[in-house]
N, C-alpha and C. Protein backbone atom coordinates (compact mmCIF):
# COMPACT_ATOMS: atom_id res chain seq x y z
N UNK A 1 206.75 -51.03 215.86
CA UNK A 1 207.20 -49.98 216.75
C UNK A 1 208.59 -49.50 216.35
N UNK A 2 208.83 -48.27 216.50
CA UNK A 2 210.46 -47.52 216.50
C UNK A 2 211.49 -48.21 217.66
N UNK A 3 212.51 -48.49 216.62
CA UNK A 3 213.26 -48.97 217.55
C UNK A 3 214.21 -47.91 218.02
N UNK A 4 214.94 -47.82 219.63
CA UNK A 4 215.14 -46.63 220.22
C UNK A 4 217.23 -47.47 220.48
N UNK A 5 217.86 -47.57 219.46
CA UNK A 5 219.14 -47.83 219.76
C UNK A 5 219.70 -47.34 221.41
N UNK A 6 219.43 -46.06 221.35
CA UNK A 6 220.21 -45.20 222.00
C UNK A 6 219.86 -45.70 223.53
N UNK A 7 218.91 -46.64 223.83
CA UNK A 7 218.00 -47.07 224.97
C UNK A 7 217.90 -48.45 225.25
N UNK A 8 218.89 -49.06 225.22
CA UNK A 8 218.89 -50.36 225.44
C UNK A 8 218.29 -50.82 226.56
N UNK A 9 217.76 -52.38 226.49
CA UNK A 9 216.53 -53.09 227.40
C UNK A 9 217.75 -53.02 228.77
N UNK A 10 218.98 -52.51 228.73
CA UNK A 10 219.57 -52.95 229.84
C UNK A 10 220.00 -51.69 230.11
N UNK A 11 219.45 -50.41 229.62
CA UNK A 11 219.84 -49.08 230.27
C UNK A 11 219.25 -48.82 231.44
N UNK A 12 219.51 -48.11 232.58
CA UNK A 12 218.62 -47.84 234.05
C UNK A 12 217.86 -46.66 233.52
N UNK A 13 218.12 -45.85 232.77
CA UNK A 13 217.09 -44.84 232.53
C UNK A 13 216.07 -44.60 231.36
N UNK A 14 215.04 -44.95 232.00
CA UNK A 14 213.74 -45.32 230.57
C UNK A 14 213.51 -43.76 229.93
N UNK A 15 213.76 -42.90 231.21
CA UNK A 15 212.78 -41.80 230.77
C UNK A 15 213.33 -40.99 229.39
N UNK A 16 212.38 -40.33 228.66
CA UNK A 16 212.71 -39.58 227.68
C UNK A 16 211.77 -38.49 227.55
N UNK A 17 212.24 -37.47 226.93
CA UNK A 17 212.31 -35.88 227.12
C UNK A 17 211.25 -35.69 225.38
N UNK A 18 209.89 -34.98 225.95
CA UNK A 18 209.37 -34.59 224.81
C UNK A 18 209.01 -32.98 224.69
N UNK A 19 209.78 -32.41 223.66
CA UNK A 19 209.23 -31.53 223.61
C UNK A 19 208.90 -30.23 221.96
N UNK A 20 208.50 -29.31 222.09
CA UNK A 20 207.82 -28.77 221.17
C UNK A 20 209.35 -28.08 220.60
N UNK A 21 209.27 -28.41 219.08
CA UNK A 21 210.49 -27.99 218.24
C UNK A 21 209.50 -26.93 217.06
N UNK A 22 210.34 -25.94 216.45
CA UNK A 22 209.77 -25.02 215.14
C UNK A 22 210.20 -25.75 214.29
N UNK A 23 209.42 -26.31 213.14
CA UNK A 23 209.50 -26.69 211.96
C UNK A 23 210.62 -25.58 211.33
N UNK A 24 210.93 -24.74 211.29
CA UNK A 24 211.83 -23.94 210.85
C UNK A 24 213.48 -24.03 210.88
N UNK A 25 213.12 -24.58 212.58
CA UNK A 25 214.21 -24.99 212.85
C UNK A 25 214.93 -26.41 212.65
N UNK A 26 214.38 -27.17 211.81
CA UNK A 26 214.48 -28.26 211.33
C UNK A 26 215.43 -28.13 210.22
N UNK A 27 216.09 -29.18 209.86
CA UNK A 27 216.85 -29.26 208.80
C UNK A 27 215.87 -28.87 206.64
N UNK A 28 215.95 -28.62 205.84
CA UNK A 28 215.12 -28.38 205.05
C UNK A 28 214.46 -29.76 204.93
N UNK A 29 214.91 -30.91 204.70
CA UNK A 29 214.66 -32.51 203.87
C UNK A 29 213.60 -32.69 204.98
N UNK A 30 213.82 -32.27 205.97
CA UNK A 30 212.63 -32.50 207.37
C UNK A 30 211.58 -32.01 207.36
N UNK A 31 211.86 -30.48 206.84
CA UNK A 31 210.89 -29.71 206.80
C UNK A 31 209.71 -29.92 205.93
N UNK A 32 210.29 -30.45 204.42
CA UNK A 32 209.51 -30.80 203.31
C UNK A 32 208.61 -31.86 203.97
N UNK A 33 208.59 -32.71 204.92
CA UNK A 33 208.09 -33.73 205.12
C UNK A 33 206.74 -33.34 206.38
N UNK A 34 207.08 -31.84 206.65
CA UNK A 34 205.69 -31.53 207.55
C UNK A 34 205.20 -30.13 206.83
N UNK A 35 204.99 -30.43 205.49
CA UNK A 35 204.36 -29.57 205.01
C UNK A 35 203.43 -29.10 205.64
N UNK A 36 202.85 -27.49 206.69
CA UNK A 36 201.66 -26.66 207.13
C UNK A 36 201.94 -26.77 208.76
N UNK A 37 202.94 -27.47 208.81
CA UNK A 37 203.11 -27.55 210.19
C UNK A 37 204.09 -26.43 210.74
N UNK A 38 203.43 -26.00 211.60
CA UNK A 38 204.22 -24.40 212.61
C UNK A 38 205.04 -25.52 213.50
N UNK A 39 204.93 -26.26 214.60
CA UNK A 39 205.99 -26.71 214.87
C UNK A 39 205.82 -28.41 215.06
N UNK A 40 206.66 -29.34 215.16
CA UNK A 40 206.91 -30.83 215.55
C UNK A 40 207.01 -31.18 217.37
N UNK A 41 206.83 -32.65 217.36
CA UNK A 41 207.53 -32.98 218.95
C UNK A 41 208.13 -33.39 218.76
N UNK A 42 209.69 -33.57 219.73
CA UNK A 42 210.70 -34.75 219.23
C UNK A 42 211.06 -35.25 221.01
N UNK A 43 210.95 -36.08 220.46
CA UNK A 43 211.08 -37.30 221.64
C UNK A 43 213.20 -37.52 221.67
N UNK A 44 213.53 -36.61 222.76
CA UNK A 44 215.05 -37.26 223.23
C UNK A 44 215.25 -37.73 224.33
N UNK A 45 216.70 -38.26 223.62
CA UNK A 45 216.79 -39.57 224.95
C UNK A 45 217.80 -38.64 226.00
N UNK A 46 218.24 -39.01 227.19
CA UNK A 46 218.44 -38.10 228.36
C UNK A 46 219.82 -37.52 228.30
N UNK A 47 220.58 -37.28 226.92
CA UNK A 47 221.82 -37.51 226.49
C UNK A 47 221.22 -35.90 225.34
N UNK A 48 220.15 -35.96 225.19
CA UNK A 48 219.53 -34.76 224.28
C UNK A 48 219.03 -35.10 222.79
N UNK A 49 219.68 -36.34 222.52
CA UNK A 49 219.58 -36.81 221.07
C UNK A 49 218.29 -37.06 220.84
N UNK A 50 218.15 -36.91 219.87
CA UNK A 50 216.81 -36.58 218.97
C UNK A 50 216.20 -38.24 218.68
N UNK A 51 215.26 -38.83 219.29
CA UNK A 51 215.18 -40.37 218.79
C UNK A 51 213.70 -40.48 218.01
N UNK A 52 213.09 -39.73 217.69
CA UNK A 52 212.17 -39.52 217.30
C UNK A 52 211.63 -38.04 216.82
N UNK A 53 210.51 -37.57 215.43
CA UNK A 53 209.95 -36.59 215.50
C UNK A 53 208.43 -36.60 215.39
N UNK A 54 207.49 -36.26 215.80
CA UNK A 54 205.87 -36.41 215.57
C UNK A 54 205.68 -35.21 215.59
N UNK A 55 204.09 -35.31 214.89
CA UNK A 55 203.28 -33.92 214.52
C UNK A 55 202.65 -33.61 215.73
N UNK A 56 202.27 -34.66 217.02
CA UNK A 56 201.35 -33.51 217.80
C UNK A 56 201.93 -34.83 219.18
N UNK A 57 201.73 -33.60 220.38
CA UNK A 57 202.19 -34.09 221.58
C UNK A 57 201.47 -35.25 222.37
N UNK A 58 200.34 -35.72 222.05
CA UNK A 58 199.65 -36.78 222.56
C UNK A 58 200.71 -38.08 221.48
N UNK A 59 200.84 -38.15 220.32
CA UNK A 59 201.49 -39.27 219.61
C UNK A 59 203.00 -39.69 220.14
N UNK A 60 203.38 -38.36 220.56
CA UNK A 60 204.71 -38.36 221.20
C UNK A 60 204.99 -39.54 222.28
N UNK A 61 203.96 -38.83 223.58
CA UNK A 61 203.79 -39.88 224.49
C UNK A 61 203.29 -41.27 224.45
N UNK A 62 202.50 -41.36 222.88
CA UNK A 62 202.02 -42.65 222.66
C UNK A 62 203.24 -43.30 222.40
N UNK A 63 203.77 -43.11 221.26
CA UNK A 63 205.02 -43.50 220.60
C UNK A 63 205.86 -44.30 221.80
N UNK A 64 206.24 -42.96 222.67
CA UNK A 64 207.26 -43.40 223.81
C UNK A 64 206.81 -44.38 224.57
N UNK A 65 205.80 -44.28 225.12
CA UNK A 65 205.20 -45.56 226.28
C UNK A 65 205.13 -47.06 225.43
N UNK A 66 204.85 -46.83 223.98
CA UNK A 66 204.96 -48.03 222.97
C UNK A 66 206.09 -48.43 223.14
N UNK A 67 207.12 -47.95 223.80
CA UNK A 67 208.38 -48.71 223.40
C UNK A 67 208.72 -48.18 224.69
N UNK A 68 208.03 -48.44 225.34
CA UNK A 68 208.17 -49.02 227.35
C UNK A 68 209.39 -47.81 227.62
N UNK A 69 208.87 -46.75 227.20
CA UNK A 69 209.81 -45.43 227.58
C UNK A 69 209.11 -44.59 228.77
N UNK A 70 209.13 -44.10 229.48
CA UNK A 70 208.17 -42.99 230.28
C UNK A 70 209.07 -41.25 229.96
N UNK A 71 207.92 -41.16 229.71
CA UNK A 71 207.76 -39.30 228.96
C UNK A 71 207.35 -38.50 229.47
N UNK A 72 208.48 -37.53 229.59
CA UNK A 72 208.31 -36.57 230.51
C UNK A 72 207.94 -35.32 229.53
N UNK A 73 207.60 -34.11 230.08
CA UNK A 73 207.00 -32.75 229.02
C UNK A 73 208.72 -31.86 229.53
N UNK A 74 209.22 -31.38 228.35
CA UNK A 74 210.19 -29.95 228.61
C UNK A 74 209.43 -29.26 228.12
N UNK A 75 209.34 -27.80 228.67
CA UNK A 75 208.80 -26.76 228.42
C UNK A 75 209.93 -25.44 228.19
């Protein structure tokens, strides 16, 4: 599993923020790495930081609940 620094077992707030990013808007070295992809999810922690990126929004929430996070949708 990903380990989530930014979220320590002794923080009060589990929840984290998933939502739909443009591959465009990604850095280039990022971009190369989702070759055909229109956009990513990125899983942040409640601070905005980026603790994760996935290709589709069901893995997102998998990811997060894997590491005893609860995931909320920004739209």
């Amino acid at each position: 599993m990903t380990d989530f620094p930014s979220l320590t077992d002794d923080s009060p707030n589990r929840i984290v923020y998933v939502r739909s990013v443009k591959t465009s808007e990604l850095p280039e070295s990022i971009q190369a790495q989702a070759p055909g992809l229109d956009h990513v999810y990125s899983i942040n922690a409640p601070d905005g930081s980026v603790l994760a990126l996935v290709s589709d929004r069901q893995q997102a929430f998998v990811v997060a609940r894997q590491n005893e996070l609860s995931p909320v949708s920004v739209h």
